[in-house]
C-alpha atoms as a PDB file:
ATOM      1  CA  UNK A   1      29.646  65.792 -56.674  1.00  0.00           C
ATOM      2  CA  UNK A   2      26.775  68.041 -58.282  1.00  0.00           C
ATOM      3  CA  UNK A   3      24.781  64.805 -59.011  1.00  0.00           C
ATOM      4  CA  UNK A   4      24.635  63.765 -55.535  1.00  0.00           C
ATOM      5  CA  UNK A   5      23.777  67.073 -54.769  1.00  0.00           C
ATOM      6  CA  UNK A   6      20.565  66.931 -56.999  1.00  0.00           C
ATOM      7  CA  UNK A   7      19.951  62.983 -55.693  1.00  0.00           C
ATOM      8  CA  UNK A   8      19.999  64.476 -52.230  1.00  0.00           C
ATOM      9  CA  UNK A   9      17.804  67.586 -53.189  1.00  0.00           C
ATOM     10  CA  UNK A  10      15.230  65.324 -54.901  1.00  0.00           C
ATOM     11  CA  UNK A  11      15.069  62.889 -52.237  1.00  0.00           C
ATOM     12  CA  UNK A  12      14.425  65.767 -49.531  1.00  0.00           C
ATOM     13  CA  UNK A  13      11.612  67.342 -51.948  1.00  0.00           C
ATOM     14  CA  UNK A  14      10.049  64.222 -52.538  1.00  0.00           C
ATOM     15  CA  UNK A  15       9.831  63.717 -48.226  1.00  0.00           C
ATOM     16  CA  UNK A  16       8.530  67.235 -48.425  1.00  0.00           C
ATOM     17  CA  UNK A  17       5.895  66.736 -50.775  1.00  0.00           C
ATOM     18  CA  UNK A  18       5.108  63.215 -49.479  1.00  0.00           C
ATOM     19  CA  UNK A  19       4.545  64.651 -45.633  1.00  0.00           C
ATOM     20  CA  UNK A  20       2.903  67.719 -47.153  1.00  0.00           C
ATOM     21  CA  UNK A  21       0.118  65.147 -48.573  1.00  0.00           C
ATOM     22  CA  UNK A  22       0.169  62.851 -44.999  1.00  0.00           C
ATOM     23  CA  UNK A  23      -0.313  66.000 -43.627  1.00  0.00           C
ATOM     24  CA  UNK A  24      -3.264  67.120 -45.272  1.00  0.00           C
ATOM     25  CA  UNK A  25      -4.546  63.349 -45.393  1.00  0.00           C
ATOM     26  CA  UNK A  26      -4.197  63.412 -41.387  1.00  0.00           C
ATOM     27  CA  UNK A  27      -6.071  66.899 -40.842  1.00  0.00           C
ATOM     28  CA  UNK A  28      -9.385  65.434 -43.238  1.00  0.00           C
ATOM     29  CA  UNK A  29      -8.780  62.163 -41.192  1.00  0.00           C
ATOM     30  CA  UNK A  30      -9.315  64.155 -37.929  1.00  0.00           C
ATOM     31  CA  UNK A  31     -11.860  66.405 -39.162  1.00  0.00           C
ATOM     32  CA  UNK A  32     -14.160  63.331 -39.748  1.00  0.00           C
ATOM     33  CA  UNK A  33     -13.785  61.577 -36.628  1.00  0.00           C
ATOM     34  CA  UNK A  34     -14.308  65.434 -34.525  1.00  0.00           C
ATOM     35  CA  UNK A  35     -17.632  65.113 -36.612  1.00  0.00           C
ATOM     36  CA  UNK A  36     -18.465  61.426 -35.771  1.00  0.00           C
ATOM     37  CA  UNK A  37     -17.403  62.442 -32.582  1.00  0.00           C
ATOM     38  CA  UNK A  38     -19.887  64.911 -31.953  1.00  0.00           C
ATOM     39  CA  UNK A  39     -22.818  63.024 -33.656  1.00  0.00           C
ATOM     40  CA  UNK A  40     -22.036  60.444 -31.015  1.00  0.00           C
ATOM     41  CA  UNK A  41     -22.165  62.927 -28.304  1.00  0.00           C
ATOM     42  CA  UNK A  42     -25.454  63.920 -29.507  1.00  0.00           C
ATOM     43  CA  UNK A  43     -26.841  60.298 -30.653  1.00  0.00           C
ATOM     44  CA  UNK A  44     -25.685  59.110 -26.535  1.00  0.00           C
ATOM     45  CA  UNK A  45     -28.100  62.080 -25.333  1.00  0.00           C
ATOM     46  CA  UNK A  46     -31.268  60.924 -27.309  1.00  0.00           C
ATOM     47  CA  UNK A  47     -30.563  57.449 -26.024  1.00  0.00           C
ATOM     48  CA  UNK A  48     -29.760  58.662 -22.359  1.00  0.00           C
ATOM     49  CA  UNK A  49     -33.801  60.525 -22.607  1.00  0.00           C
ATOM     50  CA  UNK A  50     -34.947  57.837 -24.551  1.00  0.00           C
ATOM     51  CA  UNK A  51     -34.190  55.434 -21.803  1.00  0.00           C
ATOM     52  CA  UNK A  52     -35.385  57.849 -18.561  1.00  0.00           C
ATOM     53  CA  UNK A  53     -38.272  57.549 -20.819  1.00  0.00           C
ATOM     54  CA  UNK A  54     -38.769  53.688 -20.917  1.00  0.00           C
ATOM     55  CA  UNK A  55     -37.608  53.813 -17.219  1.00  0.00           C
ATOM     56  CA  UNK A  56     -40.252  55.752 -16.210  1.00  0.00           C
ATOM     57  CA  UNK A  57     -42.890  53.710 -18.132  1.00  0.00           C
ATOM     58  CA  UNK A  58     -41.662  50.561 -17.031  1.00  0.00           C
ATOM     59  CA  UNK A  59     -42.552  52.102 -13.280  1.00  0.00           C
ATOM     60  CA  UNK A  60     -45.734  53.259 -14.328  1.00  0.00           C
ATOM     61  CA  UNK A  61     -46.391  50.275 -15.862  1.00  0.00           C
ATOM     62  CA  UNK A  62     -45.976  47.701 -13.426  1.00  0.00           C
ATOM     63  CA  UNK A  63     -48.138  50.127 -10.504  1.00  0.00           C
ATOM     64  CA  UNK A  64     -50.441  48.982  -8.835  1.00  0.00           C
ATOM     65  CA  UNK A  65     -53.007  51.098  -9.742  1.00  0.00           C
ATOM     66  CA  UNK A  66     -51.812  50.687 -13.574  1.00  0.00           C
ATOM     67  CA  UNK A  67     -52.160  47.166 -13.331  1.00  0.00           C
ATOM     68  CA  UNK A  68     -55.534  47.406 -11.854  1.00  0.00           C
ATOM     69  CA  UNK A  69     -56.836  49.708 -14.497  1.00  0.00           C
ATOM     70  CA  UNK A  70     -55.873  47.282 -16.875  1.00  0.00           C
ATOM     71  CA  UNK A  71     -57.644  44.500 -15.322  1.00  0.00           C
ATOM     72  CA  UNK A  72     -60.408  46.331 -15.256  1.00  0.00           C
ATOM     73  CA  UNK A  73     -60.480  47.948 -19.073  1.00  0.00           C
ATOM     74  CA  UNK A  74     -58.814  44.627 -20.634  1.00  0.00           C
ATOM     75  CA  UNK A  75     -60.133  41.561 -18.465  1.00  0.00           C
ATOM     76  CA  UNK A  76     -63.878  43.242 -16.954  1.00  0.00           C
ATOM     77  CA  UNK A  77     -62.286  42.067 -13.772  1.00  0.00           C
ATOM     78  CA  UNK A  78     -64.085  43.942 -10.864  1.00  0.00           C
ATOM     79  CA  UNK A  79     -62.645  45.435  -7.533  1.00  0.00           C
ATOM     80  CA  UNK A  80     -64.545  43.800  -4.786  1.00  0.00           C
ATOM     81  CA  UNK A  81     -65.507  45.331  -1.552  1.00  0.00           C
ATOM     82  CA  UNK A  82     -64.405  44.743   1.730  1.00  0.00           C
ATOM     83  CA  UNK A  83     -67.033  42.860   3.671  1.00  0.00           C
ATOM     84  CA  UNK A  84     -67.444  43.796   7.372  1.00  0.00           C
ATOM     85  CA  UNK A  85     -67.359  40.444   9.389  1.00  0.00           C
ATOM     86  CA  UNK A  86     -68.964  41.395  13.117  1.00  0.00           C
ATOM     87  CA  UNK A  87     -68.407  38.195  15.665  1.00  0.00           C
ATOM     88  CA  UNK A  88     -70.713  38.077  18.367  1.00  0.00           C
ATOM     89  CA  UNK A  89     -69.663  36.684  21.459  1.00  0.00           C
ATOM     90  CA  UNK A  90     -72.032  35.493  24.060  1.00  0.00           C
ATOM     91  CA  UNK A  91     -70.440  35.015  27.053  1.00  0.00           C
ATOM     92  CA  UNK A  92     -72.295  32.637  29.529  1.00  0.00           C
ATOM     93  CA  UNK A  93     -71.536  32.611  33.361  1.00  0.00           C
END
């Protein structure tokens, strides 16, 4: 009877010791994906500003007035004026 007392005693230590060590394996486990986690959090806001960013100079970009700067600067291309066109009518009776 005392040895399957001491089986039984060493088989619930060993459990102990072996949950002890999941346990402590778990709690690292979770302390590195809290920290990913977080560097995530912060990696998803640079990206988020990053993009208003391209966002906004995609709109400035493809202005009007953007796109006629460049033509000017890059190609020499000139803005002509508007030429008044006056139509006389003679109106004979």
């Amino acid at each position: 009877m005392n040895f399957f007392k001491a089986i039984f005693l060493g088989t619930q230590l060993f459990f102990i010791c072996f949950l002890g060590l999941e346990k402590i394996k778990l709690s690292f486990e979770i302390r590195k994906l809290n920290f990913n986690q977080e560097n995530l959090k912060i990696e998803f806001e640079n990206f988020k500003d990053i993009n208003l960013k391209l966002i906004t100079q995609l709109h400035t970009d493809i202005s009007p007035a953007m796109i006629e700067r460049k033509a000017k600067k890059t190609l020499g291309m000139v803005k002509k004026t508007s030429k008044k066109i006056i139509i006389h009518i003679n109106e004979k009776d």
